[in-house]
Every structure is written in C-alpha cells, then in structure tokens.
N, C-alpha and C. Protein backbone atom coordinates (compact mmCIF):
# COMPACT_ATOMS: atom_id res chain seq x y z
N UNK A 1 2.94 -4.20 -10.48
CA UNK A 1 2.37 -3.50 -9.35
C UNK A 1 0.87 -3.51 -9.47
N UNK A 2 -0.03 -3.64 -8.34
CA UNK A 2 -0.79 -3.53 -8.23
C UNK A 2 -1.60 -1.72 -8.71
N UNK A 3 -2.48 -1.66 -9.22
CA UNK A 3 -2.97 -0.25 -9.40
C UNK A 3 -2.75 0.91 -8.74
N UNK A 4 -2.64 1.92 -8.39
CA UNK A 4 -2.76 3.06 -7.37
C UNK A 4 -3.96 3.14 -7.20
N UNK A 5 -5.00 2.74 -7.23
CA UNK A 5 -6.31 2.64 -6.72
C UNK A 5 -6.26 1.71 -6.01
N UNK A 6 -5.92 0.56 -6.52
CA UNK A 6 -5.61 -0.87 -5.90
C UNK A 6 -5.05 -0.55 -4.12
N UNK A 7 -3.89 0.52 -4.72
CA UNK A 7 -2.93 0.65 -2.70
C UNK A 7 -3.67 1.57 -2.22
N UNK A 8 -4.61 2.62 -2.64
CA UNK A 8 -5.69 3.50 -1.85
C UNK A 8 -6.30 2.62 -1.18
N UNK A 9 -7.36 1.74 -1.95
CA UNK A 9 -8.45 1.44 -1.46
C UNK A 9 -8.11 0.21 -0.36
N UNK A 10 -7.54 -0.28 0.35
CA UNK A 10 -6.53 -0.94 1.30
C UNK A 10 -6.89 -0.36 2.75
N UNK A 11 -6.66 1.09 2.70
CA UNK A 11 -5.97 1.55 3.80
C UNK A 11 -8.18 2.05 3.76
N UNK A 12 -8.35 2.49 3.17
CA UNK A 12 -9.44 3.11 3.31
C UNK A 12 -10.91 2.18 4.04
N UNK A 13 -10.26 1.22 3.01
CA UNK A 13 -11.80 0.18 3.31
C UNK A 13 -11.43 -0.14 4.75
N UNK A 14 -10.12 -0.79 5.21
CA UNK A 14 -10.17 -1.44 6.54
C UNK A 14 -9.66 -0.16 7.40
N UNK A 15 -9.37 0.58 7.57
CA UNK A 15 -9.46 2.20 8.17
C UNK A 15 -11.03 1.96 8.40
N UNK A 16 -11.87 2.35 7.57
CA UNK A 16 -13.38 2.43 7.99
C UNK A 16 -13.94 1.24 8.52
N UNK A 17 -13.15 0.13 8.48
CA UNK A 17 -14.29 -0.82 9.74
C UNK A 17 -13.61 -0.54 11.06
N UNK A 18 -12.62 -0.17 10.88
CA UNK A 18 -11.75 0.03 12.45
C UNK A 18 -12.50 1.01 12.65
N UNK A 19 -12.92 1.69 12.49
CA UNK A 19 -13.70 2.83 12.78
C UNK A 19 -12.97 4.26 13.09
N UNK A 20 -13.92 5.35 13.13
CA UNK A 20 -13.41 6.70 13.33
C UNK A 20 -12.93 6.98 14.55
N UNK A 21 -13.47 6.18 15.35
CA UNK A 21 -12.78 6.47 17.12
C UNK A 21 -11.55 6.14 16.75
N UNK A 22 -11.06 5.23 16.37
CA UNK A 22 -9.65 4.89 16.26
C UNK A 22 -8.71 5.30 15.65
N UNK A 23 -9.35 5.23 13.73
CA UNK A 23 -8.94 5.68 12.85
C UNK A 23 -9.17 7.18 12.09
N UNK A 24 -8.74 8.36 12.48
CA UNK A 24 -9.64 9.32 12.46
C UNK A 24 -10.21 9.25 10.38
N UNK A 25 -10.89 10.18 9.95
CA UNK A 25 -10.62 10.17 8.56
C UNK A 25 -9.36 11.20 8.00
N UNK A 26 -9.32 12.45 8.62
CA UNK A 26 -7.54 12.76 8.43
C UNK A 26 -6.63 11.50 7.99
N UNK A 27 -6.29 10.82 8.99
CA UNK A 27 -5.36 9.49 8.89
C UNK A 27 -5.71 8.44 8.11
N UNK A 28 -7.32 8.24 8.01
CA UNK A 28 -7.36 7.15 6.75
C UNK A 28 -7.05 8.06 5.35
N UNK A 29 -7.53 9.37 5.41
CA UNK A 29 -6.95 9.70 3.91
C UNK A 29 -5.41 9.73 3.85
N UNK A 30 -4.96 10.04 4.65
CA UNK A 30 -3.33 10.15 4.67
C UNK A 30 -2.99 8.69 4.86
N UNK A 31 -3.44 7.62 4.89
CA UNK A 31 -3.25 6.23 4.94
C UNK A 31 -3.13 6.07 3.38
N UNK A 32 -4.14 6.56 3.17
CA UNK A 32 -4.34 5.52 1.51
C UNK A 32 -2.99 6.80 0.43
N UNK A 33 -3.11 8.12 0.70
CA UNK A 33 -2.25 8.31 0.15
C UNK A 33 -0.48 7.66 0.83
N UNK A 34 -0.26 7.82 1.46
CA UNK A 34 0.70 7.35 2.01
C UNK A 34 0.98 5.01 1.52
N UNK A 35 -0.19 4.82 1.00
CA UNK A 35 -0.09 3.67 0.42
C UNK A 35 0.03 3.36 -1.12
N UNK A 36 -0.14 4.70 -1.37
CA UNK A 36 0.52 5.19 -2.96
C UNK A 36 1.32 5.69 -3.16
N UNK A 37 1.97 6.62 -2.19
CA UNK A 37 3.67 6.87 -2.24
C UNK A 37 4.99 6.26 -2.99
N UNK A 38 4.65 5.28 -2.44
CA UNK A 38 5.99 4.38 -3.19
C UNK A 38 5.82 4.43 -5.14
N UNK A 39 4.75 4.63 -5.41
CA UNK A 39 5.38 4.49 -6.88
C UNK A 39 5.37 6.04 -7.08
N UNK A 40 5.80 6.87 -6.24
CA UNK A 40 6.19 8.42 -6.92
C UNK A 40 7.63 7.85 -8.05
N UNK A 41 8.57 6.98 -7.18
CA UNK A 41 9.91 6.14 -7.69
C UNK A 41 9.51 6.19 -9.08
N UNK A 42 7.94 6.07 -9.95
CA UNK A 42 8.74 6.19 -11.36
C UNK A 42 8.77 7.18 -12.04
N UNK A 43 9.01 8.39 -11.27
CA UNK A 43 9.62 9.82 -11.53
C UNK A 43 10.82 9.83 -11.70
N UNK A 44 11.71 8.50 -11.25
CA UNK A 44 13.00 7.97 -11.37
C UNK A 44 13.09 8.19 -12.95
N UNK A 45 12.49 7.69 -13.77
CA UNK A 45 12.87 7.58 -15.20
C UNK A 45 13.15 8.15 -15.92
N UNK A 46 12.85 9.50 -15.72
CA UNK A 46 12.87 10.80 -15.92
C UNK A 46 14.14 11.61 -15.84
N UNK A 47 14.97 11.15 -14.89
CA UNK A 47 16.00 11.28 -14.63
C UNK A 47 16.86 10.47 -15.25
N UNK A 48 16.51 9.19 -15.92
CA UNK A 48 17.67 8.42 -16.10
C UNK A 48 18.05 7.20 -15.44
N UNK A 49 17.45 7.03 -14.16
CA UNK A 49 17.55 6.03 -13.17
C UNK A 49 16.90 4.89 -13.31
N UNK A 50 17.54 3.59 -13.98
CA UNK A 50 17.22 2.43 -14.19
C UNK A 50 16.49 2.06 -13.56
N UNK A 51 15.17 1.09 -13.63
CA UNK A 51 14.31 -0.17 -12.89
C UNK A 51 14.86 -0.65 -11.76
N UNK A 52 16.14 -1.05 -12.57
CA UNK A 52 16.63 -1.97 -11.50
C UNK A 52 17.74 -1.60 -10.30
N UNK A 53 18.35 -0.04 -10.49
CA UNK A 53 18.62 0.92 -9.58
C UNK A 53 17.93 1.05 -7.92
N UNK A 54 18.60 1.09 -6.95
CA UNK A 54 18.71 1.31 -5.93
C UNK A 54 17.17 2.14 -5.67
N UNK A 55 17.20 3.77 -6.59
CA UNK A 55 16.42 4.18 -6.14
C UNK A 55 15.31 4.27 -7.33
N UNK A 56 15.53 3.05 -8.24
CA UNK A 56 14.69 2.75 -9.31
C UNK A 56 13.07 2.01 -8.88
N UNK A 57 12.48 2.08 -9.96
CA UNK A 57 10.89 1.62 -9.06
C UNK A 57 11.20 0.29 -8.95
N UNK A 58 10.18 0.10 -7.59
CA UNK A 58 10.08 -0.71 -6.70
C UNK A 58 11.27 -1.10 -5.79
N UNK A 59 12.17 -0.11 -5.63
CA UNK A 59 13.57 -0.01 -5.20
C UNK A 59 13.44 0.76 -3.45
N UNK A 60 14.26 1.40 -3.21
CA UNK A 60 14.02 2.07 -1.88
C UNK A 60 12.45 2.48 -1.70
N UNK A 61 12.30 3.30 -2.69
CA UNK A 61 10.79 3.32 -1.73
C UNK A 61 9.57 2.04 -1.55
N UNK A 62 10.19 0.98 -2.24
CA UNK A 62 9.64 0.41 -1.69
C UNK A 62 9.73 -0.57 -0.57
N UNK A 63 10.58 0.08 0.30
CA UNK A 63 11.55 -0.82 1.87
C UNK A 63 10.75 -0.47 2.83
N UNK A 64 10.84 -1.42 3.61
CA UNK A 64 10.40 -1.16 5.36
C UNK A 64 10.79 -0.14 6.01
N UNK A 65 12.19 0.86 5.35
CA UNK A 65 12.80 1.74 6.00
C UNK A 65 12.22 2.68 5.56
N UNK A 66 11.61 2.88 4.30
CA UNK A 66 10.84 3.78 3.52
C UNK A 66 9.60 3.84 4.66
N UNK A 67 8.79 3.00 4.94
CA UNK A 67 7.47 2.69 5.69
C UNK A 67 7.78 3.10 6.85
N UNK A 68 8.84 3.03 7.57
CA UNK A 68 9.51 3.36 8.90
C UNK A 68 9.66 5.11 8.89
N UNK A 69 9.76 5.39 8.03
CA UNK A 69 10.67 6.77 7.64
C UNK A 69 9.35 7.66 7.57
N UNK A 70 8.42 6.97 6.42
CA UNK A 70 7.07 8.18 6.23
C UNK A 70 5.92 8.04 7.57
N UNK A 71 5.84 6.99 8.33
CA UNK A 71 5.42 6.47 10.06
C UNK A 71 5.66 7.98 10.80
N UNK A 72 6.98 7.57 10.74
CA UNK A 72 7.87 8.79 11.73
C UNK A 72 7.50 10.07 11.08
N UNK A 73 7.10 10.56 10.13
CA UNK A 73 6.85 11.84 9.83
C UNK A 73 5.36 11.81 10.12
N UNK A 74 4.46 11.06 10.12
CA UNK A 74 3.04 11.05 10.28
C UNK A 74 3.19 11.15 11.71
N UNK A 75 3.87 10.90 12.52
CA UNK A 75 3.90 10.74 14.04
C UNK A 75 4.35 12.16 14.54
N UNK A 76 5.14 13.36 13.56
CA UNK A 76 5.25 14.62 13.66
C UNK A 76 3.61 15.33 13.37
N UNK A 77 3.51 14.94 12.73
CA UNK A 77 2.06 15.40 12.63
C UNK A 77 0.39 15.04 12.86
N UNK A 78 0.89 14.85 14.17
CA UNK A 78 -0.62 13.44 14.82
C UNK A 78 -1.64 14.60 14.73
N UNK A 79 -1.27 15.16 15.81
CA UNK A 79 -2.48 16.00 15.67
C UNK A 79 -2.83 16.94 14.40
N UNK A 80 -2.29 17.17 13.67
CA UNK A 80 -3.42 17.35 12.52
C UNK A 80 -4.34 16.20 11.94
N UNK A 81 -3.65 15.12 12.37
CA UNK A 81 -3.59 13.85 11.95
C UNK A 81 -5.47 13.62 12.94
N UNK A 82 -5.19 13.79 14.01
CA UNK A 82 -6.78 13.55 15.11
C UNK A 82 -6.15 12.01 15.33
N UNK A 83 -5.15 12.24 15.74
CA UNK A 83 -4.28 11.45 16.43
C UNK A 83 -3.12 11.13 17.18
N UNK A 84 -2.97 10.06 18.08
CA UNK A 84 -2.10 10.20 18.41
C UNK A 84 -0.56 10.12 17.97
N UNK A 85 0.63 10.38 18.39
CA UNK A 85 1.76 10.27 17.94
C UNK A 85 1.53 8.93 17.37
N UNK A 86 1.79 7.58 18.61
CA UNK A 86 2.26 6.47 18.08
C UNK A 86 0.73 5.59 17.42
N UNK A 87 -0.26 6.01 17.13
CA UNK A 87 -1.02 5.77 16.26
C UNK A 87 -1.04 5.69 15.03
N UNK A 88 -0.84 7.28 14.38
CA UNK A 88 -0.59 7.94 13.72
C UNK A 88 0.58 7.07 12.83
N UNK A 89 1.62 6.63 13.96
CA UNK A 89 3.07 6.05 12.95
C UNK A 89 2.61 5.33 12.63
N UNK A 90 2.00 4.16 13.63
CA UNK A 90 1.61 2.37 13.43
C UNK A 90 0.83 2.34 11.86
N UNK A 91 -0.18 3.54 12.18
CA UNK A 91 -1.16 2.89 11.51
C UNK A 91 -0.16 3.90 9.77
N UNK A 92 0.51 4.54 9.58
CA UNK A 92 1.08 4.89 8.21
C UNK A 92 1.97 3.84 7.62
N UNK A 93 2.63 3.23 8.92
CA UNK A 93 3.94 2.29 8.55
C UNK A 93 3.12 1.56 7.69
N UNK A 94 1.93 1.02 8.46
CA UNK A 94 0.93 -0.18 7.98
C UNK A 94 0.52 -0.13 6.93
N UNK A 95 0.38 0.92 6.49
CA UNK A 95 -0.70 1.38 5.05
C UNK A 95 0.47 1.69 3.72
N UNK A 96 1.65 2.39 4.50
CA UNK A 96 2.79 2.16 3.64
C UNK A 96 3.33 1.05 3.07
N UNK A 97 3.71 0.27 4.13
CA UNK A 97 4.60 -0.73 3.77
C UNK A 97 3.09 -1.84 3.33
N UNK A 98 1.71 -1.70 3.03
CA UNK A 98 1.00 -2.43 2.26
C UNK A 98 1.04 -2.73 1.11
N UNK A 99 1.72 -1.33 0.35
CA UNK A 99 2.79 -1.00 -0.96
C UNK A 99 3.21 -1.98 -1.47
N UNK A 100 4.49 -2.20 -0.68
CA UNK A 100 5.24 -3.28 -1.70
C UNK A 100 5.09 -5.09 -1.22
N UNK A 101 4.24 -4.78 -0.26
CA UNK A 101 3.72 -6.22 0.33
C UNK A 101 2.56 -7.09 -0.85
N UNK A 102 1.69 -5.53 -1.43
CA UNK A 102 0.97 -5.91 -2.48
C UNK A 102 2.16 -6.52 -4.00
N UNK A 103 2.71 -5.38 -4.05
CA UNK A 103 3.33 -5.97 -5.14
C UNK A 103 3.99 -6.87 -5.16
N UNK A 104 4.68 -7.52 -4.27
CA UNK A 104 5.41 -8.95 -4.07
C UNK A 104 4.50 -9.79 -4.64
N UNK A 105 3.10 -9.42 -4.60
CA UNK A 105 2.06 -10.44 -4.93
C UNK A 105 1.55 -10.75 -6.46
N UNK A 106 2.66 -9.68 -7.28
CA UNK A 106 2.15 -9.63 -8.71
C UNK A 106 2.94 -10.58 -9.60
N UNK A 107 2.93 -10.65 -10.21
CA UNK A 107 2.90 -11.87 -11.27
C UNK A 107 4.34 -11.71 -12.27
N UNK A 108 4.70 -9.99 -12.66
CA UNK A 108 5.87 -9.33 -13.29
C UNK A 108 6.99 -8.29 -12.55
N UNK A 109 7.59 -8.01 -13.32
CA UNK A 109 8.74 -6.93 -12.75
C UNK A 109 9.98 -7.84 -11.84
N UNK A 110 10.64 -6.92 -11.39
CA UNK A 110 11.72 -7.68 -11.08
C UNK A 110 11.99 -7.40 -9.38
N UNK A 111 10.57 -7.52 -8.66
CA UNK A 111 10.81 -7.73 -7.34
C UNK A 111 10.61 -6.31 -6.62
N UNK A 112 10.76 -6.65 -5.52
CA UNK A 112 10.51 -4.99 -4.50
C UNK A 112 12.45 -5.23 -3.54
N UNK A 113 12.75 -4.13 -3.26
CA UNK A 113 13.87 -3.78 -2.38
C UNK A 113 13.15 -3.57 -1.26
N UNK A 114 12.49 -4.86 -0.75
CA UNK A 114 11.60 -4.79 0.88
C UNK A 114 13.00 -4.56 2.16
N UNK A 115 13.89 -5.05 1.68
CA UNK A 115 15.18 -4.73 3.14
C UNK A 115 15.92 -4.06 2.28
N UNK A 116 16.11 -3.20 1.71
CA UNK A 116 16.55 -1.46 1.41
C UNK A 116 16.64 -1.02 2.75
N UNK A 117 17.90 -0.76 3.11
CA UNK A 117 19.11 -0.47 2.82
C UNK A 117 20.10 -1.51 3.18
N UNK A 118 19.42 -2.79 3.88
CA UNK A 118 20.46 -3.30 4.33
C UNK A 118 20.77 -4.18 2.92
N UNK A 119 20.00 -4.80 2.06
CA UNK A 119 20.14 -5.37 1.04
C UNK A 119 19.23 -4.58 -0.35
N UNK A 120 20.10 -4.66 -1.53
CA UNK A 120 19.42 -4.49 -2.50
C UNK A 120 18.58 -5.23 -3.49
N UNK A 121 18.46 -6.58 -2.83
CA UNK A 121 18.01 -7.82 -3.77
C UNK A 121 16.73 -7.44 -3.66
N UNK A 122 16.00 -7.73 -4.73
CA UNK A 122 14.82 -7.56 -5.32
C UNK A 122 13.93 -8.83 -4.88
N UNK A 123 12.99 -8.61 -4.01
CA UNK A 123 12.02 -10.16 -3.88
C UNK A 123 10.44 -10.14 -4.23
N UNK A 124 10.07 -11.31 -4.24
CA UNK A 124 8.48 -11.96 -4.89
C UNK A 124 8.11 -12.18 -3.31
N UNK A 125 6.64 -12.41 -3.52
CA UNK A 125 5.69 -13.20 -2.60
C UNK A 125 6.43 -15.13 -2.84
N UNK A 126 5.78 -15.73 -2.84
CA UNK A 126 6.30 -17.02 -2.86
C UNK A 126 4.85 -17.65 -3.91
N UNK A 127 3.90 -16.99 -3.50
CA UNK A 127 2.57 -17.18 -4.16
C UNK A 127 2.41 -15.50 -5.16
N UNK A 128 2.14 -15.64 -6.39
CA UNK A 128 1.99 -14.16 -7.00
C UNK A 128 0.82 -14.39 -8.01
N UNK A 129 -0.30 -14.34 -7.24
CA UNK A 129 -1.59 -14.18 -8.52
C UNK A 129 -2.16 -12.96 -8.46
N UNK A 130 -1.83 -11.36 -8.58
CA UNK A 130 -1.67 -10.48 -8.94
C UNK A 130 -1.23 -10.46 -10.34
N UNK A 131 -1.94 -9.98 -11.45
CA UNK A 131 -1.62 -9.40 -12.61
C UNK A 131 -0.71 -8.34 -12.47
N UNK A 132 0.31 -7.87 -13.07
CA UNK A 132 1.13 -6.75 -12.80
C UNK A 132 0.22 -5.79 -13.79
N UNK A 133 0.22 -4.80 -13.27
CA UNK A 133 0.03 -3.50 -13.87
C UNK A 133 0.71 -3.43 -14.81
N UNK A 134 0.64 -1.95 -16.07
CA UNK A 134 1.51 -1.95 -17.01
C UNK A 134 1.23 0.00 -16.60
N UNK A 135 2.67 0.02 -16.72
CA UNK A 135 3.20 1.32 -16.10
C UNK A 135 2.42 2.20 -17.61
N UNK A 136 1.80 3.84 -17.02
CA UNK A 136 1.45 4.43 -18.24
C UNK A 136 0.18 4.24 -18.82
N UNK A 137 -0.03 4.39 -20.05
CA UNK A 137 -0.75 4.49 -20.84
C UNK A 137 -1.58 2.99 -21.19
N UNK A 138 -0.42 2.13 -21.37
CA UNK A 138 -0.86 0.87 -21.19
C UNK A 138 -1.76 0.16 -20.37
N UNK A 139 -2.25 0.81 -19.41
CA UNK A 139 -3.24 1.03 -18.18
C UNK A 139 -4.98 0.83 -18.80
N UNK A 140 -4.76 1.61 -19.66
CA UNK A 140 -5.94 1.74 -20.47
C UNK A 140 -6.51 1.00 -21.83
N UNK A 141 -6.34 -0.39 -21.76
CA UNK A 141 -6.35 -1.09 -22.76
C UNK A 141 -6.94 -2.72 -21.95
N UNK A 142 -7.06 -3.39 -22.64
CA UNK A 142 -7.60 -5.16 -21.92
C UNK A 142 -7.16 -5.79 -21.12
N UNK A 143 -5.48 -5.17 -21.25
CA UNK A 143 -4.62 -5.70 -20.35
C UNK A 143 -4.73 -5.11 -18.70
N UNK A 144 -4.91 -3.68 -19.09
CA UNK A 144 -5.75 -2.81 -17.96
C UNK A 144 -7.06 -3.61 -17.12
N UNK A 145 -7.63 -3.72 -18.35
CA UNK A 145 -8.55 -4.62 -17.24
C UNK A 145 -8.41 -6.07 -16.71
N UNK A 146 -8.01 -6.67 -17.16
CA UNK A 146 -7.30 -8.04 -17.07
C UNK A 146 -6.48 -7.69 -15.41
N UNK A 147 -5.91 -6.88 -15.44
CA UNK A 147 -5.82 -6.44 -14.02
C UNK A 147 -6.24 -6.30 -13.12
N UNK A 148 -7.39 -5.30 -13.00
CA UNK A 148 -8.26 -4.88 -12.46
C UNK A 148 -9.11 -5.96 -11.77
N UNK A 149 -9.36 -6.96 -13.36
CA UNK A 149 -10.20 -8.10 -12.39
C UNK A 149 -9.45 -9.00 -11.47
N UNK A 150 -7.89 -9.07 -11.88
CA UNK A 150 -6.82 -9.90 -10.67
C UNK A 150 -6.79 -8.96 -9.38
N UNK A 151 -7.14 -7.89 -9.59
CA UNK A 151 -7.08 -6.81 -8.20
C UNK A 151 -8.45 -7.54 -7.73
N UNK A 152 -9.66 -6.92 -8.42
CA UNK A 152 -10.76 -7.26 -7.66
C UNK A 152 -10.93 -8.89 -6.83
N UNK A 153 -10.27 -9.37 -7.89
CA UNK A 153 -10.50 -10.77 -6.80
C UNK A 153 -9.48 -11.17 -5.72
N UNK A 154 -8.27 -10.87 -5.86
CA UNK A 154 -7.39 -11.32 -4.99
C UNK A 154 -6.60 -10.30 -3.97
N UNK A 155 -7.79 -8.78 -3.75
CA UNK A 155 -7.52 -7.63 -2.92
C UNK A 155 -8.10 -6.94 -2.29
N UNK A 156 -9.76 -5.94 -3.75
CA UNK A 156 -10.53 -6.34 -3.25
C UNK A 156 -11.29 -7.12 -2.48
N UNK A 157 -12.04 -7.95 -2.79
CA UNK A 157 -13.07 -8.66 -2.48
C UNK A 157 -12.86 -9.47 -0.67
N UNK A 158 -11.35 -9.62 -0.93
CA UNK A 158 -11.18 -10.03 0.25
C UNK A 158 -10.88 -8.63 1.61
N UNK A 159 -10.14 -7.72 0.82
CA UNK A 159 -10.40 -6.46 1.92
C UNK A 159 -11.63 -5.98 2.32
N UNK A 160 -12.43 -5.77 1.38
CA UNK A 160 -14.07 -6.10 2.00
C UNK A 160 -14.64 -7.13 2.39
N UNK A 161 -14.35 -8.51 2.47
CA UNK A 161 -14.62 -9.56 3.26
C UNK A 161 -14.26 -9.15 4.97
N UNK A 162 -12.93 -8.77 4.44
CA UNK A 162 -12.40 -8.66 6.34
C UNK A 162 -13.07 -7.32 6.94
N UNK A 163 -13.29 -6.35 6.08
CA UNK A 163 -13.78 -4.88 6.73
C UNK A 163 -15.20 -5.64 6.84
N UNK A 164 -16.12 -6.80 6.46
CA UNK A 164 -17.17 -6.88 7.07
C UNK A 164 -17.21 -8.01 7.94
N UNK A 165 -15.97 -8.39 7.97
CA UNK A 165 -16.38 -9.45 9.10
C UNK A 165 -15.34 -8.68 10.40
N UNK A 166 -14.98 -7.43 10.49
CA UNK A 166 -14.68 -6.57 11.36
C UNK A 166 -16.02 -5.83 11.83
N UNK A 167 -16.59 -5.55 10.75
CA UNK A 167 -17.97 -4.65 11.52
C UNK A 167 -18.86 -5.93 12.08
N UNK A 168 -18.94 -6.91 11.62
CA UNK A 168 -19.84 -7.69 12.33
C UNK A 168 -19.47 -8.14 13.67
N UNK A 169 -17.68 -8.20 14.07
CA UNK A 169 -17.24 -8.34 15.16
C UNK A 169 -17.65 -7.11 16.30
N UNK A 170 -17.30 -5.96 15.78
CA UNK A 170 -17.84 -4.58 16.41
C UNK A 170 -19.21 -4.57 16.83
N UNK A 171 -19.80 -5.04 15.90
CA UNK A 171 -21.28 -4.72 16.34
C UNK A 171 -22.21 -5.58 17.49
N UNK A 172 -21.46 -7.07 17.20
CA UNK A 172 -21.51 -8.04 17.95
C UNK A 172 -21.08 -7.23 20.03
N UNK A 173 -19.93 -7.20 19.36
CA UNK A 173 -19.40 -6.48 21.01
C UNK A 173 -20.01 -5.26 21.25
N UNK A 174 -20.50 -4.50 20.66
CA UNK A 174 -21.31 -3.25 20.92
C UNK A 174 -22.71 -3.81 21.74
N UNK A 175 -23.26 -4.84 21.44
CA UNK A 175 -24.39 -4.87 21.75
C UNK A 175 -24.27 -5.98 22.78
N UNK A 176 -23.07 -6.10 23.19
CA UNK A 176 -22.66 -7.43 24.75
C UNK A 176 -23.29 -6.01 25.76
C-alpha cells in the first residue's frame, strides 16, 4: 500500500486546483480523510481476521461498493459538507475509491477486493512501480524511505504536475 499520507495528499492537492468554488475545504478535508479510510481494515488483525479474508486488509474496504457506500453517506451530509448532495458523493466516491486504485499500483501484498461483493479475487494494476509500504513500525526504517521516494515519484510529483497544469488551465480561462 501506498502510505496514508501518500492517499491524503491525492484528494487534497487536486481538490485545491479545482478550486474552493467547487471543492469546498470541508470536502477536501473529508476527501483526503475519506482516502485513508480503507486501511482502518488493519484493525482486522486484531480480531483475528486473516489478510486474505473477505474483510481482511485490502479486502472489502477496499471495493467500489465500499467507495459507493462512504459517497452516499457524504451526500447525507452535503451541507455541512458546503456542498451539494451529488457533489459531495462524486467527489468522496473519487477520493475513496483513489485508495485501492493506488494500491493496485504497488509492487507487494496480495491484491485489492476492487469488485467486493460481487467477487472476492484479489487484483494488481497491470503496471505496479509503487514500493509497497510495510505495515507498522517497519515504516520507519530505509525501507520506509525507499517508499516514500516510489510515492514521490510515481504520485506525488505527478499529482502536482496535474494540480499545476489545472491552475494554469483556470487561469488561462479566467483571463479569456
């Protein structure tokens, strides 16, 4: 998996070139948390509930139905949100289901349950140059960073590529 900083900073950076008319900041912070959600799942372990379990990490929460499911509750709460209902969903589904779209992209583990519930098979990106994270403590060691720099280049760098070649589009049309 990609970092939990890694699925924050996603929703946040391109939230802020879309801008605040659109994107309020209520909803980009509830974006980026809502794009870290999915690994609450390794609270699973705790319990006993295998990896490779249904509702084991990278398992249901990390499905489209999961992304569908926390949408629809952001869409109960637009207006705290400084938004609208179907805004509000679009843009959580989006930031949710960025989750396990990132991690398909990592390099270890044994896949995401992206069609949970209709299937339990575990799938990859087809391309995975994402370093996997190391769950824990292990976070904090070379391998930690060895990560970090597969985040920065292949997540980073390009989510701030597009959040500035979004503001340069904006600004462009601002001044037609």
């Amino acid at each position: 998996m990609p970092t939990v900083i890694t699925h924050a900073i996603v929703p946040l950076v391109l939230g802020g070139a879309i801008g605040r008319e659109r994107i309020s900041v209520r909803l980009r912070v509830t974006g980026a948390l809502a794009a870290m959600l999915p690994d609450a799942d390794v609270l699973a372990f705790a319990f006993d509930i295998t990896y490779a379990d249904a509702f084991g990490h990278r398992g249901a929460s990390h499905s489209l139905a999961f992304a569908l499911a926390t949408g629809a509750v952001a869409a109960l709460f637009a207006q705290r949100l400084h938004a609208r209902p179907r805004a509000a969903f679009a843009w959580i589904v989006a930031c949710t289901a960025s989750h396990p779209l990132l991690d398909m992209l990592t390099n270890g583990g044994l896949g995401v349950a992206l069609w949970w519930p209709a299937s339990d098979a575990r799938v990859f990106a087809p391309w995975q140059p994402v370093e996997v994270s190391p769950i824990g403590a292990g976070f904090f060691s070379l391998r930690g960073v060895a990560v970090l720099l597969s985040e920065l280049r292949w997540i980073w760098l390009p989510a701030f590529a597009i959040t500035a070649l979004i503001a340069v589009v904006r600004r462009a049309q601002a001044s037609r």
